[in-house]
C-alpha atoms as a PDB file:
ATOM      1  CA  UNK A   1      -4.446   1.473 -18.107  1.00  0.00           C
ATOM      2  CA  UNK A   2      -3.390   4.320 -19.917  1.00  0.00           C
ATOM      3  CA  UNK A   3      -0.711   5.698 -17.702  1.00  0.00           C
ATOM      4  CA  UNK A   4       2.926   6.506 -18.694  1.00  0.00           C
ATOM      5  CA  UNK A   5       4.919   3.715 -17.964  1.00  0.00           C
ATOM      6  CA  UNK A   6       7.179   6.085 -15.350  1.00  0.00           C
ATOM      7  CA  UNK A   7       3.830   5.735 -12.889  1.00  0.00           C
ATOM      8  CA  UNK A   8       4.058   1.993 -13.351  1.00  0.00           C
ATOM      9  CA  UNK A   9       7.550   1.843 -12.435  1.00  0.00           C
ATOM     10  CA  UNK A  10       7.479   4.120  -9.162  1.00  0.00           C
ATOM     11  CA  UNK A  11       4.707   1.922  -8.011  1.00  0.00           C
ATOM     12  CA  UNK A  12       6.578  -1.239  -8.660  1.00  0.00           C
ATOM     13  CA  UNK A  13       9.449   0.017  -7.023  1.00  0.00           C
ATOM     14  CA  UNK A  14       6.954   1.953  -4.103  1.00  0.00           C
ATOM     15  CA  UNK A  15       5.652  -1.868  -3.202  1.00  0.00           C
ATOM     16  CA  UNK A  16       9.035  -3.071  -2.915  1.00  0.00           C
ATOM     17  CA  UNK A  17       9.957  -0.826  -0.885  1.00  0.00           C
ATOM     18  CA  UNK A  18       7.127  -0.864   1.523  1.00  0.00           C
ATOM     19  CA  UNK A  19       7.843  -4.429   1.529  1.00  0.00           C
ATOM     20  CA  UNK A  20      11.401  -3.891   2.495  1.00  0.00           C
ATOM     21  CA  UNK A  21      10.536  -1.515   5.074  1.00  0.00           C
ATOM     22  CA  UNK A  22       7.722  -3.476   6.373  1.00  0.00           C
ATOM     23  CA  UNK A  23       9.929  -6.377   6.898  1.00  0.00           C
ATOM     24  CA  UNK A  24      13.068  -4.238   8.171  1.00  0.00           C
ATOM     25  CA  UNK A  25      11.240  -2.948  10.652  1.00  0.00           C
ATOM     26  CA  UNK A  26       9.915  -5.439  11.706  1.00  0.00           C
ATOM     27  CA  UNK A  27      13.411  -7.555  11.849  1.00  0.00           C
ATOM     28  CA  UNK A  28      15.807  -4.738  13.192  1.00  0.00           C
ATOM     29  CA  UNK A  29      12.470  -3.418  15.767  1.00  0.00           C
ATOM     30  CA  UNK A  30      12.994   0.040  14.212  1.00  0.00           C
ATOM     31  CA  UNK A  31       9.373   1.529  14.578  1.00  0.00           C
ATOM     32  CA  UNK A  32      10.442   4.528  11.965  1.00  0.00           C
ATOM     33  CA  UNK A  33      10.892   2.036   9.355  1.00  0.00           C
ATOM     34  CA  UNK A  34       7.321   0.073   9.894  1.00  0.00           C
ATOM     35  CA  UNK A  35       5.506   3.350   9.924  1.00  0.00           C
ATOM     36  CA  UNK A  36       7.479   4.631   6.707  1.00  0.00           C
ATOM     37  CA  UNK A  37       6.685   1.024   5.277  1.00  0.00           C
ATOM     38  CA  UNK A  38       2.874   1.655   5.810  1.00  0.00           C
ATOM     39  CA  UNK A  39       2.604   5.181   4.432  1.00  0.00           C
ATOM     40  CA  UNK A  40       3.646   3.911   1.153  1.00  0.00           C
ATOM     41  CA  UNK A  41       0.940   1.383   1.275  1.00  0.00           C
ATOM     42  CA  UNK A  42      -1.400   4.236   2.293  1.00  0.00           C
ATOM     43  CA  UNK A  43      -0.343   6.345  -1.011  1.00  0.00           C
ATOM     44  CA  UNK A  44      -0.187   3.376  -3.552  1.00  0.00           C
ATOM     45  CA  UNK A  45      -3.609   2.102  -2.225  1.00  0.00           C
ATOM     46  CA  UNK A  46      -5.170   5.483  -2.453  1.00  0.00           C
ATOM     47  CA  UNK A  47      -4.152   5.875  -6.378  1.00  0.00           C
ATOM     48  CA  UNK A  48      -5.093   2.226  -7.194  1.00  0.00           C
ATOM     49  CA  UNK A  49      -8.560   2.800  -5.182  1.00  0.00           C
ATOM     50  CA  UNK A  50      -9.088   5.801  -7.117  1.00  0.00           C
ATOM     51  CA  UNK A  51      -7.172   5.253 -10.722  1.00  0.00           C
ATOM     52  CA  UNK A  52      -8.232   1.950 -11.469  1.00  0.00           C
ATOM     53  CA  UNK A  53     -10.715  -0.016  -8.700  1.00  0.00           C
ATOM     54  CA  UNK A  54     -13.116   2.770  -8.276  1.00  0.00           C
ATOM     55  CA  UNK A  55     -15.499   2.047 -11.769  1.00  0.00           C
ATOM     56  CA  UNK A  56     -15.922  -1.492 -11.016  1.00  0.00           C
ATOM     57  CA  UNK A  57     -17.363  -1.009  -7.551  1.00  0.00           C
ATOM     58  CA  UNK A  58     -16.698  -3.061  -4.007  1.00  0.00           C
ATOM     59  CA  UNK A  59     -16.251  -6.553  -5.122  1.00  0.00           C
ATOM     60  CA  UNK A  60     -12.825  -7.775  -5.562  1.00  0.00           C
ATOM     61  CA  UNK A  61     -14.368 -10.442  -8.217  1.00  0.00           C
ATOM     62  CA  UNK A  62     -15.590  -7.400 -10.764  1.00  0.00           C
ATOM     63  CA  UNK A  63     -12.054  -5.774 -10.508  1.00  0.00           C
ATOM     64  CA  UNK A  64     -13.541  -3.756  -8.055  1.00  0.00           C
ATOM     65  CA  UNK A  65     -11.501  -2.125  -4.750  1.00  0.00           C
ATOM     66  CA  UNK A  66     -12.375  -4.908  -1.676  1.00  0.00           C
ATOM     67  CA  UNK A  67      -8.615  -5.758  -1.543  1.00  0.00           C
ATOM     68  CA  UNK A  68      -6.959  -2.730  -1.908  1.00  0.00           C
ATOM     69  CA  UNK A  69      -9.348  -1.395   0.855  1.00  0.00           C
ATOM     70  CA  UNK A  70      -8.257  -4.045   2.704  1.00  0.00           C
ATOM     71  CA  UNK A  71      -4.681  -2.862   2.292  1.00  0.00           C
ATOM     72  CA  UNK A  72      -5.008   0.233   2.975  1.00  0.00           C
ATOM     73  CA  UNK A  73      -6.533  -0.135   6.289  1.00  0.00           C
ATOM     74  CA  UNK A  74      -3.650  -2.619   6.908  1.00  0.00           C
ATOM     75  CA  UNK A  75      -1.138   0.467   5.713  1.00  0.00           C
ATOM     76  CA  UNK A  76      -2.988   2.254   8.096  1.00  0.00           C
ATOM     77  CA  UNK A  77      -2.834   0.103  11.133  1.00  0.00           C
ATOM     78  CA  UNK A  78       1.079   0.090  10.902  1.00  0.00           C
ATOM     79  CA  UNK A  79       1.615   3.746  10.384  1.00  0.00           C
ATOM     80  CA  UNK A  80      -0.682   4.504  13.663  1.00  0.00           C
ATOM     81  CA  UNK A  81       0.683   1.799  15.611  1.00  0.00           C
ATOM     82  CA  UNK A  82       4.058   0.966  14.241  1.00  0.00           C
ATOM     83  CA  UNK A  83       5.723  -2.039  15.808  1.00  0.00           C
ATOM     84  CA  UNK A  84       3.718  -2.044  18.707  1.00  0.00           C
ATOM     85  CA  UNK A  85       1.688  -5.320  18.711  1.00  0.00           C
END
């Protein structure tokens, strides 16, 4: 894509650890951690939106950004509304 390979690496290791936050949050009911865990969905999703998904358009089929929209909304909804279901 053109990218050093530093920027793929603190992306790989930015997804894991939204994961891990995501899920430790939700397991120890620490709110902090679940709203950390989405911000770093928000931030990833915004540079793969705008780095890579944006030329091929809407649909996911074309390469395009449907899914990462999708995630980022869902990054969204947990750092507004943390654990609270």
């Amino acid at each position: 894509m053109g990218m050093p390979m530093v920027v793929g690496w603190l992306v790989a290791l930015g997804e894991v650890g939204a994961g891990a936050a995501l899920i430790a949050g939700a397991v120890l009911s620490r709110d902090i951690l679940t709203r950390i865990g989405g911000l770093i969905v928000i931030i990833i999703m915004i540079g793969a939106i705008f780095l890579v998904h944006w030329p091929n358009g809407f649909n996911s089929q074309n390469g395009g950004f449907e899914f990462q929209l999708l995630m980022l909304v869902t990054g969204l909804y947990f750092l507004v509304r943390g654990n609270d279901v």
